[in-house]
Protein backbone atom coordinates (compact mmCIF):
# COMPACT_ATOMS: atom_id res chain seq x y z
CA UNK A 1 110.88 70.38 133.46
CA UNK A 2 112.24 72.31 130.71
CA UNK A 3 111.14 73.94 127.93
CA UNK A 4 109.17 71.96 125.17
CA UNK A 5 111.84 72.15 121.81
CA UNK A 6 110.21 69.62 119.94
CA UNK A 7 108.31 71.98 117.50
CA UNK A 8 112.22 74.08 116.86
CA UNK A 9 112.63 72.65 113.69
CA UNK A 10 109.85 73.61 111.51
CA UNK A 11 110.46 76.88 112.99
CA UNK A 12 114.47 76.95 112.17
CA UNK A 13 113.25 75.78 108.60
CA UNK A 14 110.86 78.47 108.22
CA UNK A 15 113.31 80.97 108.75
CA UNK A 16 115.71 79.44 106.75
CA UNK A 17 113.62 79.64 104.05
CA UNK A 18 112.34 83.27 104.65
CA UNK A 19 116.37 84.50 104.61
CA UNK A 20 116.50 82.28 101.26
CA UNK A 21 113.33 84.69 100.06
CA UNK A 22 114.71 88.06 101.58
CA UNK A 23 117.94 87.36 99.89
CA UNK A 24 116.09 87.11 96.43
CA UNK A 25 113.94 89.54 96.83
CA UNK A 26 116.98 92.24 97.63
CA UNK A 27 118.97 90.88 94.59
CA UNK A 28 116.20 91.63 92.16
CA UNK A 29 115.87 87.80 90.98
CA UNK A 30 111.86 87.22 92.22
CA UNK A 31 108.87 87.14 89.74
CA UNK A 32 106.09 89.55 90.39
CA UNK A 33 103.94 86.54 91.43
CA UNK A 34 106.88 85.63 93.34
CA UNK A 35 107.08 89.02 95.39
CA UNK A 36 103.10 88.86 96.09
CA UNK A 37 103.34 85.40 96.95
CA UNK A 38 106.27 86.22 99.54
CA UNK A 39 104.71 89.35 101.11
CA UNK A 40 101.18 87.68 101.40
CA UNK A 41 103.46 84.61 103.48
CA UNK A 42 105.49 87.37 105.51
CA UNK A 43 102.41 88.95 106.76
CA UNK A 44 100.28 85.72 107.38
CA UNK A 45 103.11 84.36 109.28
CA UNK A 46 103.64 87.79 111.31
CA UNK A 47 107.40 87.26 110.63
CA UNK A 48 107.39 90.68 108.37
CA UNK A 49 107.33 91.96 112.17
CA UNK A 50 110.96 90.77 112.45
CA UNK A 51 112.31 93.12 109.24
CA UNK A 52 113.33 96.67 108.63
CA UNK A 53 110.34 98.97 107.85
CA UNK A 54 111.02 98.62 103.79
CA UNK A 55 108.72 95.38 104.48
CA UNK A 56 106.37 96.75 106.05
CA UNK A 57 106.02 100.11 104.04
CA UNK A 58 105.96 97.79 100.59
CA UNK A 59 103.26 95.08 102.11
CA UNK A 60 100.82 98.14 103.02
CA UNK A 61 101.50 99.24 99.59
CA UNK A 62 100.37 95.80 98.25
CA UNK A 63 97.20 95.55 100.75
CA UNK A 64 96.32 99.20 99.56
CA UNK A 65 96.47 98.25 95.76
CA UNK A 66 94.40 94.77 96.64
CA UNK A 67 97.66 92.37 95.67
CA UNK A 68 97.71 90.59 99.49
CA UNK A 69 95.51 90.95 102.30
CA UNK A 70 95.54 91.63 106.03
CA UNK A 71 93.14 89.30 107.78
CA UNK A 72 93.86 91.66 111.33
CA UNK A 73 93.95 89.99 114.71
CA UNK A 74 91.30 87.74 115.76
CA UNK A 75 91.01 89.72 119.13
């Protein structure tokens, strides 16, 4: 038995496509709706757990002004 890496792709392209967003974001080149719409995905996927704390300083800033939400953990 070994481990089950059937489901590694979707993941791989997830991340590819959250480096794609991170380097956008840090060159300046995202829309507002853009931003919102990539901050609400970082913190439903958890993967904003994964960056420097700029991330997660500038999501609470969005949750606090009502832009994204934070559904919490389902504990």
């Amino acid at each position: 038995m070994g481990i089950n890496n059937n489901n590694t792709r979707d993941l791989e392209d997830s991340q590819v496509n959250f480096i794609e967003q991170i380097m956008k974001y840090e060159d300046g080149q995202m829309e507002w709706e853009d931003v919102v719409s990539f901050f609400q995905a970082l913190i439903d996927t958890g993967f904003i757990l994964n960056l420097q704390g700029h991330y997660q300083r500038t999501a609470q800033t969005l949750i606090d002004a009502g832009q994204i939400t934070f559904k919490g953990n389902a504990h």
